[in-house]
C-alpha atoms as a PDB file:
ATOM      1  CA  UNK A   1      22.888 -29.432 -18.209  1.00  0.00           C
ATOM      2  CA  UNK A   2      22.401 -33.034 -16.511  1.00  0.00           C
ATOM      3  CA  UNK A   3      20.605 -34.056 -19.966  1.00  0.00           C
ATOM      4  CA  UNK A   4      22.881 -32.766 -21.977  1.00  0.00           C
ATOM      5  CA  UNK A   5      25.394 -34.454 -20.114  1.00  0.00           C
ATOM      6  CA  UNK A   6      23.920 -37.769 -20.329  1.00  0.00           C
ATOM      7  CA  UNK A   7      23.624 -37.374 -24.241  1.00  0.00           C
ATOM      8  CA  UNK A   8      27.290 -36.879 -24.411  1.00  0.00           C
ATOM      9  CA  UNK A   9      27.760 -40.419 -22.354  1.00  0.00           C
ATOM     10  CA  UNK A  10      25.428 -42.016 -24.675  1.00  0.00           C
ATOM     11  CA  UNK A  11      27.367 -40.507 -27.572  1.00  0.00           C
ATOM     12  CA  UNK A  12      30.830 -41.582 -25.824  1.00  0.00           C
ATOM     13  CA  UNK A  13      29.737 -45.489 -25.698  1.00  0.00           C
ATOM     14  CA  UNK A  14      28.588 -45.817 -29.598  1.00  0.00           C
ATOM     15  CA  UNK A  15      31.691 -44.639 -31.635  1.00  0.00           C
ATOM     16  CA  UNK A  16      31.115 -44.295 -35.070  1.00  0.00           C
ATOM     17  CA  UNK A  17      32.743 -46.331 -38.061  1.00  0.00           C
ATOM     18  CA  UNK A  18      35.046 -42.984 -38.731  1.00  0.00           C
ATOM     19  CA  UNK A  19      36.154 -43.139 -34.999  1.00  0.00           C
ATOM     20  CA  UNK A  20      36.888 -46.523 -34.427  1.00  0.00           C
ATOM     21  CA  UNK A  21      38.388 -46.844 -38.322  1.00  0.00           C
ATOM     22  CA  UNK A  22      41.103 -43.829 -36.802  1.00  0.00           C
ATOM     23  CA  UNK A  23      41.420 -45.646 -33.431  1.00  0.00           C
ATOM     24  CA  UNK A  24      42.304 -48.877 -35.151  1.00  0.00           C
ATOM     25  CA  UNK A  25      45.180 -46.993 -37.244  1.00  0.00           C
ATOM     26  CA  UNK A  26      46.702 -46.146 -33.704  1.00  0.00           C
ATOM     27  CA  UNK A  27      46.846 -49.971 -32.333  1.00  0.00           C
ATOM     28  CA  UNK A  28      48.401 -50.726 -35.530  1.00  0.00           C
ATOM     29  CA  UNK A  29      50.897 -47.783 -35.587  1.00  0.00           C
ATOM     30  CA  UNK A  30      51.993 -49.217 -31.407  1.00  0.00           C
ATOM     31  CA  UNK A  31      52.773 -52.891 -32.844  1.00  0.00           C
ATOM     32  CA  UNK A  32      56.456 -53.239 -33.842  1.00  0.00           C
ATOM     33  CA  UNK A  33      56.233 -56.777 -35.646  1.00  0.00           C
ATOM     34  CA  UNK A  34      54.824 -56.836 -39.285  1.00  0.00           C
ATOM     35  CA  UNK A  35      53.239 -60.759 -38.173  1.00  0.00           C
ATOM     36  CA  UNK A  36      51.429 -59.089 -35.574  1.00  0.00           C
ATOM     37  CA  UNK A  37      50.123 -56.243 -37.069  1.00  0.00           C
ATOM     38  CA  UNK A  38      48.864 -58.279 -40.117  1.00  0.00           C
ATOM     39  CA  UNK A  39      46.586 -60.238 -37.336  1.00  0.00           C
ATOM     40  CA  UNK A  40      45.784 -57.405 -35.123  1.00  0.00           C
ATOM     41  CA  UNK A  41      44.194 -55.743 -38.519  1.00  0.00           C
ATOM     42  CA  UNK A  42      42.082 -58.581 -39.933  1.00  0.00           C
ATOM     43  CA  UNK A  43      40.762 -59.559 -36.266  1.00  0.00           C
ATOM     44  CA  UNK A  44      39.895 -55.520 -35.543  1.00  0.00           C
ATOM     45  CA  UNK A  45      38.565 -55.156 -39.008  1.00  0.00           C
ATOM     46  CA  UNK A  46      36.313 -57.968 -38.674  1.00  0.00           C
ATOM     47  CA  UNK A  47      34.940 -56.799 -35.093  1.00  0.00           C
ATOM     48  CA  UNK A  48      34.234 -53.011 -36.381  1.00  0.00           C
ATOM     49  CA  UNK A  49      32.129 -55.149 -39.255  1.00  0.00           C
ATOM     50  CA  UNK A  50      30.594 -56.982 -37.304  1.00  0.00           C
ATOM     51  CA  UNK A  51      30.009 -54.557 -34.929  1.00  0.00           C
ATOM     52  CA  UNK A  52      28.582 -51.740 -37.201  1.00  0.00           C
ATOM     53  CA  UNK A  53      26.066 -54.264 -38.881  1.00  0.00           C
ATOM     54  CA  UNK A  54      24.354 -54.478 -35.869  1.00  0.00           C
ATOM     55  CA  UNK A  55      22.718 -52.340 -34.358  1.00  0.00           C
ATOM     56  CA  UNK A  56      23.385 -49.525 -32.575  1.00  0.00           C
ATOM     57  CA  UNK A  57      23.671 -50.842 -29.413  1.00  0.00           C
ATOM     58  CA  UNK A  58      26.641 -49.162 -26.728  1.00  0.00           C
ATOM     59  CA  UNK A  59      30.732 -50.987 -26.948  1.00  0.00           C
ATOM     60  CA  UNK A  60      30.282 -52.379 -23.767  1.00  0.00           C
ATOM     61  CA  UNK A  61      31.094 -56.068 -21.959  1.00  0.00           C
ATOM     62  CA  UNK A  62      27.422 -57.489 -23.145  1.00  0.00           C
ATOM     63  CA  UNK A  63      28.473 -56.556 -26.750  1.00  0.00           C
ATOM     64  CA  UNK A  64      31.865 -58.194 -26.806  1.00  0.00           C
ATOM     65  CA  UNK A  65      30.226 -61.231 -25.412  1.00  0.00           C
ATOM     66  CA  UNK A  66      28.045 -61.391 -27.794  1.00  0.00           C
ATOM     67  CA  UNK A  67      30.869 -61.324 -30.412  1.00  0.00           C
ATOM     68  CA  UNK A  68      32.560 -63.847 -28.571  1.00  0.00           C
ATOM     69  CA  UNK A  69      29.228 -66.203 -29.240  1.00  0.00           C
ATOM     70  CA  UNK A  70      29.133 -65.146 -32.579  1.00  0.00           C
ATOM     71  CA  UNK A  71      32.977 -66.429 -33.218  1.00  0.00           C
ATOM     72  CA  UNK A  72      31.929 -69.684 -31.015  1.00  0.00           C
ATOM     73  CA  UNK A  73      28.951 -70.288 -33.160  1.00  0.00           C
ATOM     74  CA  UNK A  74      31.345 -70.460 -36.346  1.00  0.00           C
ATOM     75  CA  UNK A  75      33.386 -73.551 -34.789  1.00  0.00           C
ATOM     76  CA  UNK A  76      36.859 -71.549 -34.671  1.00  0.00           C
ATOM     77  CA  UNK A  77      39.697 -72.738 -33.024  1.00  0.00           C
ATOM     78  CA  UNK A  78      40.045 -71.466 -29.204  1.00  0.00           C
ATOM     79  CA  UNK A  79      43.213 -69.834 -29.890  1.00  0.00           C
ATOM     80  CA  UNK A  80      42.146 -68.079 -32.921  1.00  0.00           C
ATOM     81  CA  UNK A  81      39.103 -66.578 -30.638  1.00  0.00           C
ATOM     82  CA  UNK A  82      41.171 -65.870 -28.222  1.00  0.00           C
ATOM     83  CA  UNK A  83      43.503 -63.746 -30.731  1.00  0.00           C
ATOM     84  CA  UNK A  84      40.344 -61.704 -31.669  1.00  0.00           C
ATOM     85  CA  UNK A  85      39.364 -60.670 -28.592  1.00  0.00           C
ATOM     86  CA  UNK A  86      43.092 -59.733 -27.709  1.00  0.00           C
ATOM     87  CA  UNK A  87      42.700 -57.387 -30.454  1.00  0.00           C
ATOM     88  CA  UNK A  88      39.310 -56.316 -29.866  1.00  0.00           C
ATOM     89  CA  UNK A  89      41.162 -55.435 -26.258  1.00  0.00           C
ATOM     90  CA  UNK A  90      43.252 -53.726 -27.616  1.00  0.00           C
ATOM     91  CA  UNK A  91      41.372 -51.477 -30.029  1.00  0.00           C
ATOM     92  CA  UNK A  92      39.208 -50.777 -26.767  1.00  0.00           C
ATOM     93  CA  UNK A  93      42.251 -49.618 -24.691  1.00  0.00           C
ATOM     94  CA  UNK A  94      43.042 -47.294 -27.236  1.00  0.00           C
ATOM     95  CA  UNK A  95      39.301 -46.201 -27.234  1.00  0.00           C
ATOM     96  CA  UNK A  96      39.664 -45.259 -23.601  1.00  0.00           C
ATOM     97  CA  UNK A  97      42.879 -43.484 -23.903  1.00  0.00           C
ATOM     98  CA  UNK A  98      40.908 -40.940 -26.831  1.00  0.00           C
ATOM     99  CA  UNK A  99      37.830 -40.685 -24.643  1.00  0.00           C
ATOM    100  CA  UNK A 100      35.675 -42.767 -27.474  1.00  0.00           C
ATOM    101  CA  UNK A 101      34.522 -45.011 -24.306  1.00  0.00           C
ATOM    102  CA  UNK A 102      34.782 -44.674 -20.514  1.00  0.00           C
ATOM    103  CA  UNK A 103      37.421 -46.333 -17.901  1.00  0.00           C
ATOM    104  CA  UNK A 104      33.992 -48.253 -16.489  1.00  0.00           C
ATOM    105  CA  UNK A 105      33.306 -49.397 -20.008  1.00  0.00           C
ATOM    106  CA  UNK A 106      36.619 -50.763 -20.856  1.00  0.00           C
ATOM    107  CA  UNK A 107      37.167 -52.669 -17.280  1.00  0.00           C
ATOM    108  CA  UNK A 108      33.866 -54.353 -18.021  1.00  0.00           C
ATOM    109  CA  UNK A 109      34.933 -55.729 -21.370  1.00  0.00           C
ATOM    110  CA  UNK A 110      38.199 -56.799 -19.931  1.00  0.00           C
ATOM    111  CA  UNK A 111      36.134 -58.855 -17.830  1.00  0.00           C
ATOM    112  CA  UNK A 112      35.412 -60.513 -21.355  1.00  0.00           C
ATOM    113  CA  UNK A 113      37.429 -63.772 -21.027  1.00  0.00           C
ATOM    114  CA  UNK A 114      39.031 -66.055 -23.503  1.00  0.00           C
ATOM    115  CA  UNK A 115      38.239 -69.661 -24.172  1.00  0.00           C
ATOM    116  CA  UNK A 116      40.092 -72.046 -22.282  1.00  0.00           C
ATOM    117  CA  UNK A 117      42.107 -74.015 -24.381  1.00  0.00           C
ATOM    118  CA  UNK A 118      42.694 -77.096 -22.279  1.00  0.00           C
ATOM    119  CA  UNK A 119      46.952 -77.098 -22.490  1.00  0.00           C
ATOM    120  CA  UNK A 120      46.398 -78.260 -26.659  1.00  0.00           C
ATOM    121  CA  UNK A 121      49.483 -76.713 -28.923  1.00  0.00           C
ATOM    122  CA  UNK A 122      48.588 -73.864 -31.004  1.00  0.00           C
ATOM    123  CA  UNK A 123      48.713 -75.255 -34.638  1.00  0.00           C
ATOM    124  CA  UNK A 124      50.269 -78.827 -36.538  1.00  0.00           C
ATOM    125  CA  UNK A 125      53.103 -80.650 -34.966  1.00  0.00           C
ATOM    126  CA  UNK A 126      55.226 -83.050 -36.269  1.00  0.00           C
ATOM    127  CA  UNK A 127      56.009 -86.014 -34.720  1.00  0.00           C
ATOM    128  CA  UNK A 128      59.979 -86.268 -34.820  1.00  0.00           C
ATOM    129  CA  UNK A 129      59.434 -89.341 -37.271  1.00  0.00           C
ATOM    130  CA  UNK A 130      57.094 -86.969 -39.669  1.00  0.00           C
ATOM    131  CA  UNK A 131      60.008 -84.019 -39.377  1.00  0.00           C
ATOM    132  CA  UNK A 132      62.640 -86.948 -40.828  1.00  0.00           C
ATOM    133  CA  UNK A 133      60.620 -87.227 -44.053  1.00  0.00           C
ATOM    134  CA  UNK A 134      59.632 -84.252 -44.549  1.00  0.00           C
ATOM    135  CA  UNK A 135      63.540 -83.529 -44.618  1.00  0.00           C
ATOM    136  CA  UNK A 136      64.287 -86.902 -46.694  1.00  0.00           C
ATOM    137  CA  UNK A 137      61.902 -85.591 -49.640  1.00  0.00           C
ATOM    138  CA  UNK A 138      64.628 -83.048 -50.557  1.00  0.00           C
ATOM    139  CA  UNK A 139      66.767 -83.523 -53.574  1.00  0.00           C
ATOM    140  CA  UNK A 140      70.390 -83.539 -52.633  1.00  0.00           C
ATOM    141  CA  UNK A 141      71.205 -82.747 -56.166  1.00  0.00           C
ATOM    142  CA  UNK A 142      68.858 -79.866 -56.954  1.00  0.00           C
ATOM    143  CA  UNK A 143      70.801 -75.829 -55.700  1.00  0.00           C
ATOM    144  CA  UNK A 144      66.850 -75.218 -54.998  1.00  0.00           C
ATOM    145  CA  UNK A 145      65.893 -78.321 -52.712  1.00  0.00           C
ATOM    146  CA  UNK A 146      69.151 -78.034 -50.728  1.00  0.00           C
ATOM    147  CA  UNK A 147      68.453 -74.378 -49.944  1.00  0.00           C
ATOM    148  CA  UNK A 148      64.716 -75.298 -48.896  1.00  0.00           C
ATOM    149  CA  UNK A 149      65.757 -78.149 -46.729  1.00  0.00           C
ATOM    150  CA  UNK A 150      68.529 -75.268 -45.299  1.00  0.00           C
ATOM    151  CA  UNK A 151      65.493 -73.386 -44.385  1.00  0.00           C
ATOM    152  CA  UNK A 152      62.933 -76.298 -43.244  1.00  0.00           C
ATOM    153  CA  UNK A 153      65.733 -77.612 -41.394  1.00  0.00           C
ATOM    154  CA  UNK A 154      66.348 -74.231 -39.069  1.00  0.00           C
ATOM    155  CA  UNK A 155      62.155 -74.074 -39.198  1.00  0.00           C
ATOM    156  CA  UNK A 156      62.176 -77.728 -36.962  1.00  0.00           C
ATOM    157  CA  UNK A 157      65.637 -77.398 -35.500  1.00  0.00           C
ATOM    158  CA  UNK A 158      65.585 -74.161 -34.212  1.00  0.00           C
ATOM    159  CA  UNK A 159      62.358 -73.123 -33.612  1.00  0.00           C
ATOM    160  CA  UNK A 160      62.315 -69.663 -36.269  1.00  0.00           C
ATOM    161  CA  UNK A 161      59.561 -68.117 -37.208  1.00  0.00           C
ATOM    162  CA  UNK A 162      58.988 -67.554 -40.759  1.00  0.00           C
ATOM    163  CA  UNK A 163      60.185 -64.363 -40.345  1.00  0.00           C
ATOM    164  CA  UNK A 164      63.384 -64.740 -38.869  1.00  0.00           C
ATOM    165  CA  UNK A 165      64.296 -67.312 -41.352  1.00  0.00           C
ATOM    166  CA  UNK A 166      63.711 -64.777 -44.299  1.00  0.00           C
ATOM    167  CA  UNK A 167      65.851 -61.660 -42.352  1.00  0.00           C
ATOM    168  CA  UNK A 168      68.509 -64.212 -41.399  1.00  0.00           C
ATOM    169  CA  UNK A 169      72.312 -63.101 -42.208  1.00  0.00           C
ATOM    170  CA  UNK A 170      74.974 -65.426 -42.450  1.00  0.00           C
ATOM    171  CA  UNK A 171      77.404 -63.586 -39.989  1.00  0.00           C
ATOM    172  CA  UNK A 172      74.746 -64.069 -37.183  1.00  0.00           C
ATOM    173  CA  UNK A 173      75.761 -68.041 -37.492  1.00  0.00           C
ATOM    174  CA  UNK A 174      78.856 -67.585 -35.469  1.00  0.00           C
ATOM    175  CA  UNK A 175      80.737 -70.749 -32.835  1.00  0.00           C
ATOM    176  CA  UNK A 176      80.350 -69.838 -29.536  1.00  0.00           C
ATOM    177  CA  UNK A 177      81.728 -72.923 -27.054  1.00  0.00           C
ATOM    178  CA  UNK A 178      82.446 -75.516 -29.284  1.00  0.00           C
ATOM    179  CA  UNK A 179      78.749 -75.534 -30.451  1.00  0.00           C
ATOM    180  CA  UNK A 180      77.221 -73.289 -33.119  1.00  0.00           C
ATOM    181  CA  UNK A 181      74.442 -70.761 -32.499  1.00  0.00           C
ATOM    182  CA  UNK A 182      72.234 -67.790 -34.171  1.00  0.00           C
ATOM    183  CA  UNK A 183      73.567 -64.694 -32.124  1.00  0.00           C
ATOM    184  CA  UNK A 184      71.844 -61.834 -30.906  1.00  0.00           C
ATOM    185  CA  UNK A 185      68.744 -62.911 -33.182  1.00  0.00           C
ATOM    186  CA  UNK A 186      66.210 -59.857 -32.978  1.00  0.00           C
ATOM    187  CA  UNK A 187      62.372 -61.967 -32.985  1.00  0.00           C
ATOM    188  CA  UNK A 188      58.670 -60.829 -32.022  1.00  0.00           C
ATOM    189  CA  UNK A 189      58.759 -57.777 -30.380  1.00  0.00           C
ATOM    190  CA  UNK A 190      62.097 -56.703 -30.606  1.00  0.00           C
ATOM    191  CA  UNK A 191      63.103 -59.261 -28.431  1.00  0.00           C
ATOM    192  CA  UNK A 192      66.956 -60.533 -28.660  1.00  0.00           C
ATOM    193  CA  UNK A 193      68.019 -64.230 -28.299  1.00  0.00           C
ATOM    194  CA  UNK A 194      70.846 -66.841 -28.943  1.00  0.00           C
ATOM    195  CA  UNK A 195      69.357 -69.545 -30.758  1.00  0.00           C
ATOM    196  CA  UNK A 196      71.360 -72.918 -30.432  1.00  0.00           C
ATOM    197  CA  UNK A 197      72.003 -74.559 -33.818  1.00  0.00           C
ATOM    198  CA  UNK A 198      72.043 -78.716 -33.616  1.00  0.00           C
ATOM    199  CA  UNK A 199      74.468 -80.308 -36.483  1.00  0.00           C
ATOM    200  CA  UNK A 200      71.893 -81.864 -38.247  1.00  0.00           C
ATOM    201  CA  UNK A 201      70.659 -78.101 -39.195  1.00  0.00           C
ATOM    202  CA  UNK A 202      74.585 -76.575 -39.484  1.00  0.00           C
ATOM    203  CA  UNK A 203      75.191 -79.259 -41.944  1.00  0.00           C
ATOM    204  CA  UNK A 204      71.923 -78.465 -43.585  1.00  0.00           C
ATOM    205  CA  UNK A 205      73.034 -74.945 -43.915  1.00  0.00           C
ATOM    206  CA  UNK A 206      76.414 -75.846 -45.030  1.00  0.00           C
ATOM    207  CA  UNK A 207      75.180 -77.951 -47.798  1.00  0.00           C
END
């Protein structure tokens, strides 16, 4: 009974490509935004590849460390490593909760920790000079250019993600103390928020 036992703990710390394929469908049915899920799926796709070419060694916190080499090895950007191993977290967690792995397991691998990434912004920014002609390049005669610099302009003036800009409505621009704002704006995460709007972008939007 005690060997047979210890085969089944063996078997619970190397789930197969079926398993953690069906495990991976459950993180992505818990995330709410579309953005997220998009990145949560490439980054757990790409650890069950890696993962499966190897070989069969246990999911434990030596494994994901090694992974975590393997992504430092190919010169990515700290944040996008730390994004992976979020999601390599997270398909873990879920993992636990199907009794693929065991609760000693998964609090060894969130031991795993990120790459520090020294207070650096996530991404390009423009300098406020940069963010003027980018605007100034638009064609104030051309229907087409004055909607894009519409939608650049509440991009830099507002802070929207790409998303937000594309489900925007007109009726959530709406005055609100002598200043105009995007009301009750629903964003990552079914968060809600009142976005100011500066003039620059209202007259953008007006245009």
């Amino acid at each position: 009974m005690k060997r047979s036992n210890q085969r089944k703990s063996r078997r619970a710390e190397r789930p197969t490509l079926p398993e953690l394929d069906q495990t991976k469908r459950s993180v992505l049915n818990s995330v709410a935004s579309q953005q997220s899920r998009r990145s949560y799926q490439h980054a757990m796709e790409e650890f069950i590849d890696w993962y499966c070419s190897e070989p069969r060694l246990a999911l434990n916190r030596g494994v994901v460390l090694r992974y975590r080499m393997q992504l430092e090895t190919r010169q990515l950007a700290p944040s996008t490593i730390n994004v992976r191993l979020a999601a390599v977290r997270r398909l873990v967690y879920e993992a636990a909760d199907t009794g693929l792995l065991t609760s000693e397991l998964v609090a060894g691998i969130r031991r795993v920790k990120g790459i520090p990434q020294l207070g650096r912004g996530v991404g390009n920014w423009l300098t406020a000079s940069e963010g003027e002609k980018l605007l100034s390049g638009f064609d104030p005669l051309s229907l087409r250019a004055r909607r894009d610099a519409a939608i650049v302009s509440l991009l830099l003036g507002c802070g929207l993600r790409r998303s937000e800009v594309v489900g925007l409505k007109v009726h959530a621009i709406q005055r609100r103390e002598n200043h105009w704002a995007i009301v009750d704006l629903v964003g990552k995460g079914g968060r809600v928020r009142t976005v100011p709007i500066p003039d620059w972008v209202k007259a953008a939007i007006d245009r």
